[in-house]
N, C-alpha and C. Protein backbone atom coordinates (compact mmCIF):
# COMPACT_ATOMS: atom_id res chain seq x y z
N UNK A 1 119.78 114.19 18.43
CA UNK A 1 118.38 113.83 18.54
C UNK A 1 117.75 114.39 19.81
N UNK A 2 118.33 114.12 20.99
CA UNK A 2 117.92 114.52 22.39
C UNK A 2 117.79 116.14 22.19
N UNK A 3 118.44 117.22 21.23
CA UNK A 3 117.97 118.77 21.26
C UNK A 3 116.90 118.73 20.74
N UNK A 4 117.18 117.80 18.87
CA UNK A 4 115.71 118.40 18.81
C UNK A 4 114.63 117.86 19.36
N UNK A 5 114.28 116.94 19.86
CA UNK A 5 113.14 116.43 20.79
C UNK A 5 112.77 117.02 21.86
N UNK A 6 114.03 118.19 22.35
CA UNK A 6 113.70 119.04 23.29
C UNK A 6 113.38 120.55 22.73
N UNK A 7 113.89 120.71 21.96
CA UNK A 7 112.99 122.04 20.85
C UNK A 7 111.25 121.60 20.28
N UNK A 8 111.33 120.08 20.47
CA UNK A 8 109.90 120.04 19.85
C UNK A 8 108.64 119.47 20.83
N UNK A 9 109.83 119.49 22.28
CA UNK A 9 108.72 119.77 23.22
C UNK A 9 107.65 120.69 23.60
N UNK A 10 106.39 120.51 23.58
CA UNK A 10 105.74 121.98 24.25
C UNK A 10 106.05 122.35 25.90
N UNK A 11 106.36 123.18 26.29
CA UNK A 11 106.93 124.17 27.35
C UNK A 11 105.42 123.42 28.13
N UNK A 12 106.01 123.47 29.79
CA UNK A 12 105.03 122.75 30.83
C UNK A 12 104.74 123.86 31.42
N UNK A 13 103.91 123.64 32.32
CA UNK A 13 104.38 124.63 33.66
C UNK A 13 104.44 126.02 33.17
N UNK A 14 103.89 126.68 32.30
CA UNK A 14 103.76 128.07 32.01
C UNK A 14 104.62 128.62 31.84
N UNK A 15 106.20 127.60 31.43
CA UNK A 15 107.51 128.29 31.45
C UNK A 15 107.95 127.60 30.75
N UNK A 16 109.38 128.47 30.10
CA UNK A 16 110.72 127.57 29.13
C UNK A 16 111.44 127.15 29.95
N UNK A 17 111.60 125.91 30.12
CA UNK A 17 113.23 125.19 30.27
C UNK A 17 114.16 125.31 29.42
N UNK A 18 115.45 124.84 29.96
CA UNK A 18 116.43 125.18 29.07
C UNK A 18 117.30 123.19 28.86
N UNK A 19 117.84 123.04 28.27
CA UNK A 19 118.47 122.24 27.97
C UNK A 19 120.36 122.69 27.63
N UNK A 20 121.19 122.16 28.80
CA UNK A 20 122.33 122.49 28.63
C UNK A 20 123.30 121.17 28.31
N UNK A 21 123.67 120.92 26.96
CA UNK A 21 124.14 119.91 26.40
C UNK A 21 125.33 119.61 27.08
N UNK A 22 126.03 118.65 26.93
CA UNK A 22 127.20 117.74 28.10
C UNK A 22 128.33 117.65 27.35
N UNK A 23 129.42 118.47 27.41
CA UNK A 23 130.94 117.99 27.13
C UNK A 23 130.91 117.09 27.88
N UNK A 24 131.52 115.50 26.95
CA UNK A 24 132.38 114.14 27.62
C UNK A 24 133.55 114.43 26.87
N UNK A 25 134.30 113.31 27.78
CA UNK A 25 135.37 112.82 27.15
C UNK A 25 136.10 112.88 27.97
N UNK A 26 136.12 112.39 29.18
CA UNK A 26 137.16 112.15 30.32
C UNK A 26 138.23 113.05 30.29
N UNK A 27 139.23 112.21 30.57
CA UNK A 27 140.97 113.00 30.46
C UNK A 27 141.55 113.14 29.16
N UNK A 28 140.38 112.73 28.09
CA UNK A 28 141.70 112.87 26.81
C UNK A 28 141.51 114.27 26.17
N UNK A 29 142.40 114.60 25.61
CA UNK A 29 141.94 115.78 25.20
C UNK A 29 141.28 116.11 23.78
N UNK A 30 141.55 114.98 22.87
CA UNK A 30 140.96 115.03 21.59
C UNK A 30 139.62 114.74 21.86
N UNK A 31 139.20 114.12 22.28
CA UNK A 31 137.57 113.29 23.06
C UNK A 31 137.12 114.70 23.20
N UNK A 32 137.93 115.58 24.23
CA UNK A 32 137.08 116.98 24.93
C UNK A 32 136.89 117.83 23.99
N UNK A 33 137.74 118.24 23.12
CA UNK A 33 137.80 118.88 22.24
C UNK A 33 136.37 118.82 21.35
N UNK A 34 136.87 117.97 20.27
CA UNK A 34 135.64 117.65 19.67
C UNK A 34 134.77 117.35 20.33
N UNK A 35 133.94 117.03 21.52
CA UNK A 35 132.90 116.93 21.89
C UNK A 35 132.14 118.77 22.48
N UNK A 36 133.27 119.22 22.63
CA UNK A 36 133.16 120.40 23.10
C UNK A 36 132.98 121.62 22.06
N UNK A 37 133.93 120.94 20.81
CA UNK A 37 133.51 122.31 19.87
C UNK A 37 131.63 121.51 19.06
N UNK A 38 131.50 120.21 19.15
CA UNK A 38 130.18 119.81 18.57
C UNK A 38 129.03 120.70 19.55
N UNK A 39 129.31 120.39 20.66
CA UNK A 39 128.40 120.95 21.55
C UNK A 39 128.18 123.02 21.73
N UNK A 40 129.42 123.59 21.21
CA UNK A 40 129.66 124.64 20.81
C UNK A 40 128.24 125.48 19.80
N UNK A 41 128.92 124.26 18.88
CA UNK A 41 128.25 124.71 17.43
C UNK A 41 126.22 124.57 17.43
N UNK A 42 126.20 123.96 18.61
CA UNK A 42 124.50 123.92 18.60
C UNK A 42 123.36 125.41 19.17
N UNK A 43 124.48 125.83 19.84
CA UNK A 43 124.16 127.87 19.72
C UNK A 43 122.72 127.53 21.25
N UNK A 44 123.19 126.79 21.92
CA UNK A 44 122.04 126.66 23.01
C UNK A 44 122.22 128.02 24.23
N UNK A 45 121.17 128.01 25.01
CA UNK A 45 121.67 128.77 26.05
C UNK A 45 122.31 128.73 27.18
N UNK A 46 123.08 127.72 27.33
CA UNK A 46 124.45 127.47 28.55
C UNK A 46 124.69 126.09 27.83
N UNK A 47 126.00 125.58 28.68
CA UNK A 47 126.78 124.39 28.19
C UNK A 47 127.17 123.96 29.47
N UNK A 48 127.28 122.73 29.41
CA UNK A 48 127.76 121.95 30.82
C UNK A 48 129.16 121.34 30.41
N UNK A 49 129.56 120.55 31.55
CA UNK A 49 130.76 119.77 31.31
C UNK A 49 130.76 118.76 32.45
N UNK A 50 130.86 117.64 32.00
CA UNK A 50 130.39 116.29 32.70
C UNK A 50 131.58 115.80 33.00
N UNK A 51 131.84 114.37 33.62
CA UNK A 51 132.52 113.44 33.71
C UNK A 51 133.93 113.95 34.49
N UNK A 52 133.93 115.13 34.91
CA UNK A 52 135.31 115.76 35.68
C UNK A 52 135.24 115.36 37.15
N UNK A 53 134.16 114.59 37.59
CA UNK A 53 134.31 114.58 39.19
C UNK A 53 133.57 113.33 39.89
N UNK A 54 134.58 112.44 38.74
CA UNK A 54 134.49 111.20 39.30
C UNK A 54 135.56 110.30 39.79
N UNK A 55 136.45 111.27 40.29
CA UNK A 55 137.87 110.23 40.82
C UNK A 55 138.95 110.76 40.35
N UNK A 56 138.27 111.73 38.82
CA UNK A 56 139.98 112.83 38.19
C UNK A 56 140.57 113.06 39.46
N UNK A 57 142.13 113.12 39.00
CA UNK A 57 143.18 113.77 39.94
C UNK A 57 142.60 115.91 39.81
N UNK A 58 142.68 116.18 40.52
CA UNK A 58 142.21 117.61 40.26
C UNK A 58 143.23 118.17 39.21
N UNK A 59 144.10 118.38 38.64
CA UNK A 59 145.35 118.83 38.23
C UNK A 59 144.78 118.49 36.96
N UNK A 60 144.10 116.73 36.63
CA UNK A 60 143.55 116.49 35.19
C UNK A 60 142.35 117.36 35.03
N UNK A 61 141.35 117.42 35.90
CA UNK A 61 140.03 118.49 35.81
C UNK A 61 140.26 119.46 35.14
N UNK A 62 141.09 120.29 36.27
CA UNK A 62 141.76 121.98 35.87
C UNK A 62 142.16 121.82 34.42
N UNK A 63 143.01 120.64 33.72
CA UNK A 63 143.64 120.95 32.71
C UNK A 63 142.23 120.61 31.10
N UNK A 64 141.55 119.77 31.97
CA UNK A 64 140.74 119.49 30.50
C UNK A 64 139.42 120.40 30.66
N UNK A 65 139.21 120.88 31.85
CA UNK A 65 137.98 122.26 32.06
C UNK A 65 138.94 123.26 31.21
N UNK A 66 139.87 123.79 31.80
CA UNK A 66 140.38 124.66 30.41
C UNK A 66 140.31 124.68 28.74
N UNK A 67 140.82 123.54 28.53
CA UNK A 67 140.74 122.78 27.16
C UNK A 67 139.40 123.26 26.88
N UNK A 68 138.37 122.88 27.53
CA UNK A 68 136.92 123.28 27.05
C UNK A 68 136.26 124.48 27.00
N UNK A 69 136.62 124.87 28.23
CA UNK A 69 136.61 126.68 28.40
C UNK A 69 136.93 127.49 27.31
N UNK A 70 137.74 126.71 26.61
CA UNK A 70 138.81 127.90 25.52
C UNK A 70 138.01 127.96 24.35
N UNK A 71 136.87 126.58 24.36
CA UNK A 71 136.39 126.41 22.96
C UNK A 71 134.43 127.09 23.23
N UNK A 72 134.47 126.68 24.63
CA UNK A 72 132.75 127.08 24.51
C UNK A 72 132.63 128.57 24.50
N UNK A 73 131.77 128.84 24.28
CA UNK A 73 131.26 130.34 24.20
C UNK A 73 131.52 130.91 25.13
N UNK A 74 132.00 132.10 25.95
CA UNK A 74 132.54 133.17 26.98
C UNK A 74 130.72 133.85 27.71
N UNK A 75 130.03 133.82 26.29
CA UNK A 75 129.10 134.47 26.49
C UNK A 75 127.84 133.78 27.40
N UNK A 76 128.15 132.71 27.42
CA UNK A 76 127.47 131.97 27.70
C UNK A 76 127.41 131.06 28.87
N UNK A 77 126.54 130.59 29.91
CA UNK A 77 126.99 130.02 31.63
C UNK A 77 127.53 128.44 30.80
N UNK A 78 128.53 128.34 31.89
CA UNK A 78 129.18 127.22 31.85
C UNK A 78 129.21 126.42 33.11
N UNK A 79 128.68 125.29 32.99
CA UNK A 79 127.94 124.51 33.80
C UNK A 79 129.34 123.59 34.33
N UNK A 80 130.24 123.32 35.56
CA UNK A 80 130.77 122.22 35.66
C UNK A 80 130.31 121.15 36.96
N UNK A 81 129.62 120.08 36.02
CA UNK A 81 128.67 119.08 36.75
C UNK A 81 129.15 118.12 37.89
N UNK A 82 128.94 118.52 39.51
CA UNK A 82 129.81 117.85 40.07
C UNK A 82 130.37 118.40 40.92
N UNK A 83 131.01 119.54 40.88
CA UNK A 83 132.78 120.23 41.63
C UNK A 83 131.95 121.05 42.26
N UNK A 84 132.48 120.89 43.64
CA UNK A 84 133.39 120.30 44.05
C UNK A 84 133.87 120.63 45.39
N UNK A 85 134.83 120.78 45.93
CA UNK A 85 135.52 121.37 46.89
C UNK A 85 135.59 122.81 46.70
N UNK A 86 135.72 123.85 48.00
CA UNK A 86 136.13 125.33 47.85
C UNK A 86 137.08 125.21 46.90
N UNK A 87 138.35 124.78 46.83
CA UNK A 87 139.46 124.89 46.38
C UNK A 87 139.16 124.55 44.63
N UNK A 88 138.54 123.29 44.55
CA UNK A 88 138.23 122.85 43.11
C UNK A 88 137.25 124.36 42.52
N UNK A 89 136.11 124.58 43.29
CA UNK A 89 135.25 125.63 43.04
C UNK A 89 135.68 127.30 42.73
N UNK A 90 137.02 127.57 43.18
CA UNK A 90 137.87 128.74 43.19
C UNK A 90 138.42 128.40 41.83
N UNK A 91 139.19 127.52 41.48
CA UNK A 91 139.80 127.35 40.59
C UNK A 91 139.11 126.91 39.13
N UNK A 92 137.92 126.47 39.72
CA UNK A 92 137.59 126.82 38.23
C UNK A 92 136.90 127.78 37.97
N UNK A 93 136.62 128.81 38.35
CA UNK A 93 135.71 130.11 38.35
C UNK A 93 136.79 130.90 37.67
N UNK A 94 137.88 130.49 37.95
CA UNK A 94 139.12 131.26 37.66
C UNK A 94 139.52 130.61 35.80
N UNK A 95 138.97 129.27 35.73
CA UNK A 95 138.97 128.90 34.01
C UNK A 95 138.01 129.27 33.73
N UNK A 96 137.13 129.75 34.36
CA UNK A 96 135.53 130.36 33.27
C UNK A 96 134.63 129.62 33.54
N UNK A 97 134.30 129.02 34.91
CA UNK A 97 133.26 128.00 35.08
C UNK A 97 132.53 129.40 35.53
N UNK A 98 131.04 129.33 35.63
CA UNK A 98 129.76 129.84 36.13
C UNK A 98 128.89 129.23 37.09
N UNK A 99 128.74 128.05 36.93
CA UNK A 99 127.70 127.33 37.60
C UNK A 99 128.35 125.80 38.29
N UNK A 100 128.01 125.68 39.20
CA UNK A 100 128.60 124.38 39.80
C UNK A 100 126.95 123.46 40.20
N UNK A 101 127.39 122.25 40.83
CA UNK A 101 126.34 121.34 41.77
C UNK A 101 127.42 120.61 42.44
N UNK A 102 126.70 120.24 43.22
CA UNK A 102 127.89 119.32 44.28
C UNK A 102 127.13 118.29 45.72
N UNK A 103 127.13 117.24 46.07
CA UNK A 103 126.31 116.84 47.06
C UNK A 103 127.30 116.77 48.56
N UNK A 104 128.77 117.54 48.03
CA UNK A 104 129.62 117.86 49.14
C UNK A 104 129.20 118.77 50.67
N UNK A 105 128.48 119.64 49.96
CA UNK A 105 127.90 120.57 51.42
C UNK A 105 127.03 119.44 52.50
N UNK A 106 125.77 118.71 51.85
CA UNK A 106 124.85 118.04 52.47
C UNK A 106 125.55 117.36 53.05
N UNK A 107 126.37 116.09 52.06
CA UNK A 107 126.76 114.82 52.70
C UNK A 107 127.77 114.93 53.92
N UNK A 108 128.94 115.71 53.48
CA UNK A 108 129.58 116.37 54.43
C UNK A 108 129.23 116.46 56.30
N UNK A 109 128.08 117.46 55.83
CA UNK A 109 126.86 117.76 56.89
C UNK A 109 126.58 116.84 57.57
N UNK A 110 126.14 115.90 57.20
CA UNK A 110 125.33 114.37 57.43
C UNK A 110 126.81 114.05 58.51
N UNK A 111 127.71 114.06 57.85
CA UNK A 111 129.14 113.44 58.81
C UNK A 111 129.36 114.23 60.41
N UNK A 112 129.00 115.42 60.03
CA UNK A 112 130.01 116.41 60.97
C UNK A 112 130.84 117.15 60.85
N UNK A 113 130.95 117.32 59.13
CA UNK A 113 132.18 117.89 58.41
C UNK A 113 131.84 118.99 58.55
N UNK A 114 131.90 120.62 58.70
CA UNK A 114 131.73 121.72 58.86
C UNK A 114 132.41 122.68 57.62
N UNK A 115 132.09 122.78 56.66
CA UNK A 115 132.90 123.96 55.71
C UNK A 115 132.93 125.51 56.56
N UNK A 116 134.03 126.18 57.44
CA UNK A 116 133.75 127.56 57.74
C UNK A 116 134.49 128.45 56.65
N UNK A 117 134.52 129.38 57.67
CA UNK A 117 135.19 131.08 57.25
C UNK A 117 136.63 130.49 57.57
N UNK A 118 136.83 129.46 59.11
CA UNK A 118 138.31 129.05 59.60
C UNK A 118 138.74 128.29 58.74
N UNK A 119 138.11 127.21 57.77
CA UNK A 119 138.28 125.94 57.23
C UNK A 119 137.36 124.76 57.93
N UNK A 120 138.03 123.54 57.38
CA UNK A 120 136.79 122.58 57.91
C UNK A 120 137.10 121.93 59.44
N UNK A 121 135.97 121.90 59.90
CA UNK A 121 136.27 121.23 60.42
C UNK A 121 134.89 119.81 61.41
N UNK A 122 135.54 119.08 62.16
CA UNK A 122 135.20 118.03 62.65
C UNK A 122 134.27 118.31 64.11
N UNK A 123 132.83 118.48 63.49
CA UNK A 123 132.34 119.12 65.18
C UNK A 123 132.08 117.98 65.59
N UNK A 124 132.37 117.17 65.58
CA UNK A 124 132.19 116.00 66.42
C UNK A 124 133.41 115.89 67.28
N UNK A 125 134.28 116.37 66.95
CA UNK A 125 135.76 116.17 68.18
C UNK A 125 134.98 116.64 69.51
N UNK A 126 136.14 116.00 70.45
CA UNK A 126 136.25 116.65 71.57
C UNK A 126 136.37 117.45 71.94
N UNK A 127 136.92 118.52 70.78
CA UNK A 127 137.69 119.69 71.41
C UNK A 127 136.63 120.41 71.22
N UNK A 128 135.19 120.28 70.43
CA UNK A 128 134.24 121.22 70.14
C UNK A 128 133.05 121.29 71.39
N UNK A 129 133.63 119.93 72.55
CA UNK A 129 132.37 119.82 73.72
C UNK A 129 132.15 121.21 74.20
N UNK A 130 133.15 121.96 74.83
CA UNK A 130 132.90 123.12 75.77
C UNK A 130 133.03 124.56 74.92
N UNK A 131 133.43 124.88 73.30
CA UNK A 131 133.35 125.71 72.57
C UNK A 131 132.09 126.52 72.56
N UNK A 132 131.48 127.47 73.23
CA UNK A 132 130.13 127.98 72.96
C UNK A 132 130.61 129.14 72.21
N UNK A 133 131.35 129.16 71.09
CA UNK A 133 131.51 130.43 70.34
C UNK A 133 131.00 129.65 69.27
N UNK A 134 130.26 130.52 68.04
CA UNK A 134 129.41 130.48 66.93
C UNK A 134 130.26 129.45 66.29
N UNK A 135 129.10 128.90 65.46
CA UNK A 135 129.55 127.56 64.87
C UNK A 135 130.43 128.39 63.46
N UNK A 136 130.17 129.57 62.83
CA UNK A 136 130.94 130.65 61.67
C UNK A 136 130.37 131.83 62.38
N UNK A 137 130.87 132.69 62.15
CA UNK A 137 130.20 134.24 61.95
C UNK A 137 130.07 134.91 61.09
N UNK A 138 130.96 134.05 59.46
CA UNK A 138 130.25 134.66 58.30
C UNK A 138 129.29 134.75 57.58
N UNK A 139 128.67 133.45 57.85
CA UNK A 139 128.18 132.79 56.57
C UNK A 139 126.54 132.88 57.21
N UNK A 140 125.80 132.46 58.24
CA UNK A 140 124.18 132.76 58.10
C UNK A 140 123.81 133.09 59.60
N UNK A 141 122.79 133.53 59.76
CA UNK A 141 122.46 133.70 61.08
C UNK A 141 122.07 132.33 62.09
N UNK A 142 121.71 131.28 61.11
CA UNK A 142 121.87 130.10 62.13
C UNK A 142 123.34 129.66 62.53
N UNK A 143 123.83 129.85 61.56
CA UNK A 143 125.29 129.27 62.42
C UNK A 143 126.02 130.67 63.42
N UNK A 144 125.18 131.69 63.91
CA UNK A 144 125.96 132.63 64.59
C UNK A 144 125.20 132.68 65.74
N UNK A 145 124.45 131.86 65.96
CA UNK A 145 123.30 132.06 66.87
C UNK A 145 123.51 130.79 67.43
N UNK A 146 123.80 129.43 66.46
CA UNK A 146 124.23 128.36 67.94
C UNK A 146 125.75 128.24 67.82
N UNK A 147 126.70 127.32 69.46
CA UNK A 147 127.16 127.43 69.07
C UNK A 147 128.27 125.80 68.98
N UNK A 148 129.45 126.29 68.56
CA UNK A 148 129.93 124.36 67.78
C UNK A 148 129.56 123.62 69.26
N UNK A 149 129.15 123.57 70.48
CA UNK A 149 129.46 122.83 71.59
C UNK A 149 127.32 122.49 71.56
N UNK A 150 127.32 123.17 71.13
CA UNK A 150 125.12 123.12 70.95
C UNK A 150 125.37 121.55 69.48
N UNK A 151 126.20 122.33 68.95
CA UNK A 151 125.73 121.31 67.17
C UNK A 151 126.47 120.02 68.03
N UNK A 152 127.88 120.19 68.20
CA UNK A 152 128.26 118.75 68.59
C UNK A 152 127.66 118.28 69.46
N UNK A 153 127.02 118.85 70.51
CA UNK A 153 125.75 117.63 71.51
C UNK A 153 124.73 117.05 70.58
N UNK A 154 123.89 118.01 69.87
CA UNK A 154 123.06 117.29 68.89
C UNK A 154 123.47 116.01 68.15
N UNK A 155 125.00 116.15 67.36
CA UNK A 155 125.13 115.29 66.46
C UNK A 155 125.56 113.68 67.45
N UNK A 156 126.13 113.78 68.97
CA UNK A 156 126.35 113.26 70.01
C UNK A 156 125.19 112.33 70.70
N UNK A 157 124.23 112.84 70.24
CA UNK A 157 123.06 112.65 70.59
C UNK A 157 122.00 111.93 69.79
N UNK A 158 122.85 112.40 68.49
CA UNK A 158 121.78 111.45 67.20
C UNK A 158 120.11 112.25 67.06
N UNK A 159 121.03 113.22 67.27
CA UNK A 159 119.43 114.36 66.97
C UNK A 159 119.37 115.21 65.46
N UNK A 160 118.29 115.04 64.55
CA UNK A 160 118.16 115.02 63.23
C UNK A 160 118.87 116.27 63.19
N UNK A 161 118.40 117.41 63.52
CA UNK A 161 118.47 119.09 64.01
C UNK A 161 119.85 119.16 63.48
N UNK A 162 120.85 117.87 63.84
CA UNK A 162 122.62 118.14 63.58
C UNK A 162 122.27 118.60 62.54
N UNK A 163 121.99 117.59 61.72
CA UNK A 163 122.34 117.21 60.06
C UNK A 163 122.01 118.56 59.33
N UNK A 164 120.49 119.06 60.04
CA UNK A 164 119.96 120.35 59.08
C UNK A 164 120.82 121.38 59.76
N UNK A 165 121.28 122.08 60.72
CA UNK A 165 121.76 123.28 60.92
C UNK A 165 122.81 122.57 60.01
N UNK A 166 123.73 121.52 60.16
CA UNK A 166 125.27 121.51 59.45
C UNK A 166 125.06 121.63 58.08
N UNK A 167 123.81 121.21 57.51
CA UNK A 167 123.93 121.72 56.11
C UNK A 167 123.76 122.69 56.15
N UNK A 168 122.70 123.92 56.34
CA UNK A 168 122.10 124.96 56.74
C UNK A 168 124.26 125.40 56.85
N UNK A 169 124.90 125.44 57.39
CA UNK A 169 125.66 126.05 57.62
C UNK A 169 126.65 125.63 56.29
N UNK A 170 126.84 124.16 55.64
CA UNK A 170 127.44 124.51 54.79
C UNK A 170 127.09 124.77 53.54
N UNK A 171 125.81 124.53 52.94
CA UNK A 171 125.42 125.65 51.90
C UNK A 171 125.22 127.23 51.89
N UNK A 172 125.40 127.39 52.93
CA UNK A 172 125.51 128.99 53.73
C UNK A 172 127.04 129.59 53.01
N UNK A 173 128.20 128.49 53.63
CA UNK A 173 129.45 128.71 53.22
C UNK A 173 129.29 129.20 52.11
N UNK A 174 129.44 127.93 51.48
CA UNK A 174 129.35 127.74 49.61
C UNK A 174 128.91 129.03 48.76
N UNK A 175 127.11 129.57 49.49
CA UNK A 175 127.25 130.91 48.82
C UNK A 175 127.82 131.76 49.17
N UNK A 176 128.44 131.83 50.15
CA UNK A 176 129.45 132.80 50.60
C UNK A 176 130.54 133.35 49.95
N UNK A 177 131.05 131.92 49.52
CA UNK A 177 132.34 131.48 48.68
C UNK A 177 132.22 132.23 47.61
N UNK A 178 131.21 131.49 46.56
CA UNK A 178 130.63 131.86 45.17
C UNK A 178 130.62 133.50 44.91
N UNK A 179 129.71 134.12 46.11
CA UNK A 179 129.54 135.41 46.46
C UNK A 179 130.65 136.78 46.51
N UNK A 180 131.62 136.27 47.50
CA UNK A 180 132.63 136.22 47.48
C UNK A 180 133.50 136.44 46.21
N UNK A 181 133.37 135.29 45.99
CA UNK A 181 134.08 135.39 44.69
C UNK A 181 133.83 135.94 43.19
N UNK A 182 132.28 136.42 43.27
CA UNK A 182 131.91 137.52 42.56
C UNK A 182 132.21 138.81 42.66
N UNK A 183 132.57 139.40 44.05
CA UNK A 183 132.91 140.47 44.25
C UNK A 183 134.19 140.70 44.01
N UNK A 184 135.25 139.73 44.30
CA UNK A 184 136.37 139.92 44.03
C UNK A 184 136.92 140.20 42.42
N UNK A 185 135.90 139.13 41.99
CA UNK A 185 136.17 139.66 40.30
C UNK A 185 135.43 140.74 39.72
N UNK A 186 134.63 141.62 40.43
CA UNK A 186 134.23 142.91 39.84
C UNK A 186 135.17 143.73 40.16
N UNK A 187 135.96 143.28 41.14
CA UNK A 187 137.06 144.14 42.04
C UNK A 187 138.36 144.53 41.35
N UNK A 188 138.48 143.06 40.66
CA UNK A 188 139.81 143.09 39.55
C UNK A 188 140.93 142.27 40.73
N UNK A 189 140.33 141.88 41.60
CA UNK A 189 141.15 141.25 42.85
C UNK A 189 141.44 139.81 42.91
N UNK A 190 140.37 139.17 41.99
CA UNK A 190 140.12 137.84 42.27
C UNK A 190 141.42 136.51 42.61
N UNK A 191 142.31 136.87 41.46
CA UNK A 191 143.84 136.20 41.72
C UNK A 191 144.31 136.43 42.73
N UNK A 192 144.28 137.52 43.42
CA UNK A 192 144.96 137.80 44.56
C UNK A 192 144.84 137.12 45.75
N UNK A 193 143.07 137.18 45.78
CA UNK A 193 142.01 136.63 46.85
C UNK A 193 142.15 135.01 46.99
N UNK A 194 142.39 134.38 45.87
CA UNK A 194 142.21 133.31 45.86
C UNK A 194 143.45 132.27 46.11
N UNK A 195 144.39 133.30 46.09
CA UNK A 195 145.59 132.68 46.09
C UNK A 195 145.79 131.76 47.39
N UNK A 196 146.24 131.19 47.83
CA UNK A 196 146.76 130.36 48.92
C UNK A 196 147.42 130.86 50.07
């Protein structure tokens, strides 16, 4: 009912939206299946996949994002709603995911959590007071321009400025990552790259 009510919407905003229907079915695999080949058979223009990143052990994700992968269209973006971590985000690009969301970069941010080029880390330590080397040097020109001993006084300080450069720096990562990891698979490298 919810497609066709969205096929028999008139278009807003001088533009088409799209509607990308939701594989459920938690960890089981008959649930994924059939919800995945129903959602298959409706011939839309991308497909999502829900309910993987709410507490799954990652090992169950990986195994029932596959399961679904195998059945939705290749041709088509595959949405996984949620994921995740670099590591979760590598690995499923590697089952055929396309598209991610995640409120990990921001919230993260908000903490002090730092996603780099080094790995993560905690600019709120101590050890980041007297560091005036760039907060990354891969990922954007704000994070190469201040540096972790500038962000950790801010966040020390309870100055808003933390929160936006640390996101600013970890959605920076993230496309980095993604980016990254586009090139590697035009490369024919990607397994290699991603490996551990």
């Amino acid at each position: 009912r919810c497609i066709e009510r969205f096929d028999n919407t008139p278009a807003k905003y001088g533009y088409e939206q799209q509607l990308l229907p939701i594989v459920q079915g938690s960890v089981y695999k008959d649930l994924r299946i059939k919800s995945a080949e129903f959602i298959a058979s409706k011939n839309r223009f991308g497909n999502a996949i829900g309910g993987l990143a709410v507490g799954e052990p990652a090992e169950e994700m990986y195994a029932m994002t596959e399961v679904v992968t195998n059945i939705l269209p290749k041709d088509k973006p595959r949405y996984l709603m949620g994921v995740g971590t670099p590591e979760n985000i590598l690995e499923s690009i590697a089952l055929g995911i396309d598209m991610f969301d995640c409120v990990m970069p921001t919230r993260n941010a908000r903490h002090g959590l730092l996603f780099t080029s080094q790995g993560i880390i905690n600019i709120k330590n101590q050890k980041w007071k007297d560091d005036f080397s760039p907060i990354d040097s891969l990922t954007c020109p704000t994070s190469q321009v201040h540096s972790k001993a500038y962000l950790r006084h801010l966040f020390v300080t309870a100055e808003i400025l933390a929160m936006q450069i640390a996101s600013i720096q970890n959605l920076s990562f993230y496309l980095w990552l993604v980016n990254e990891a586009r090139e590697q698979i035009k490369a024919g490298t990607f397994s290699n790259w991603k490996a551990p």
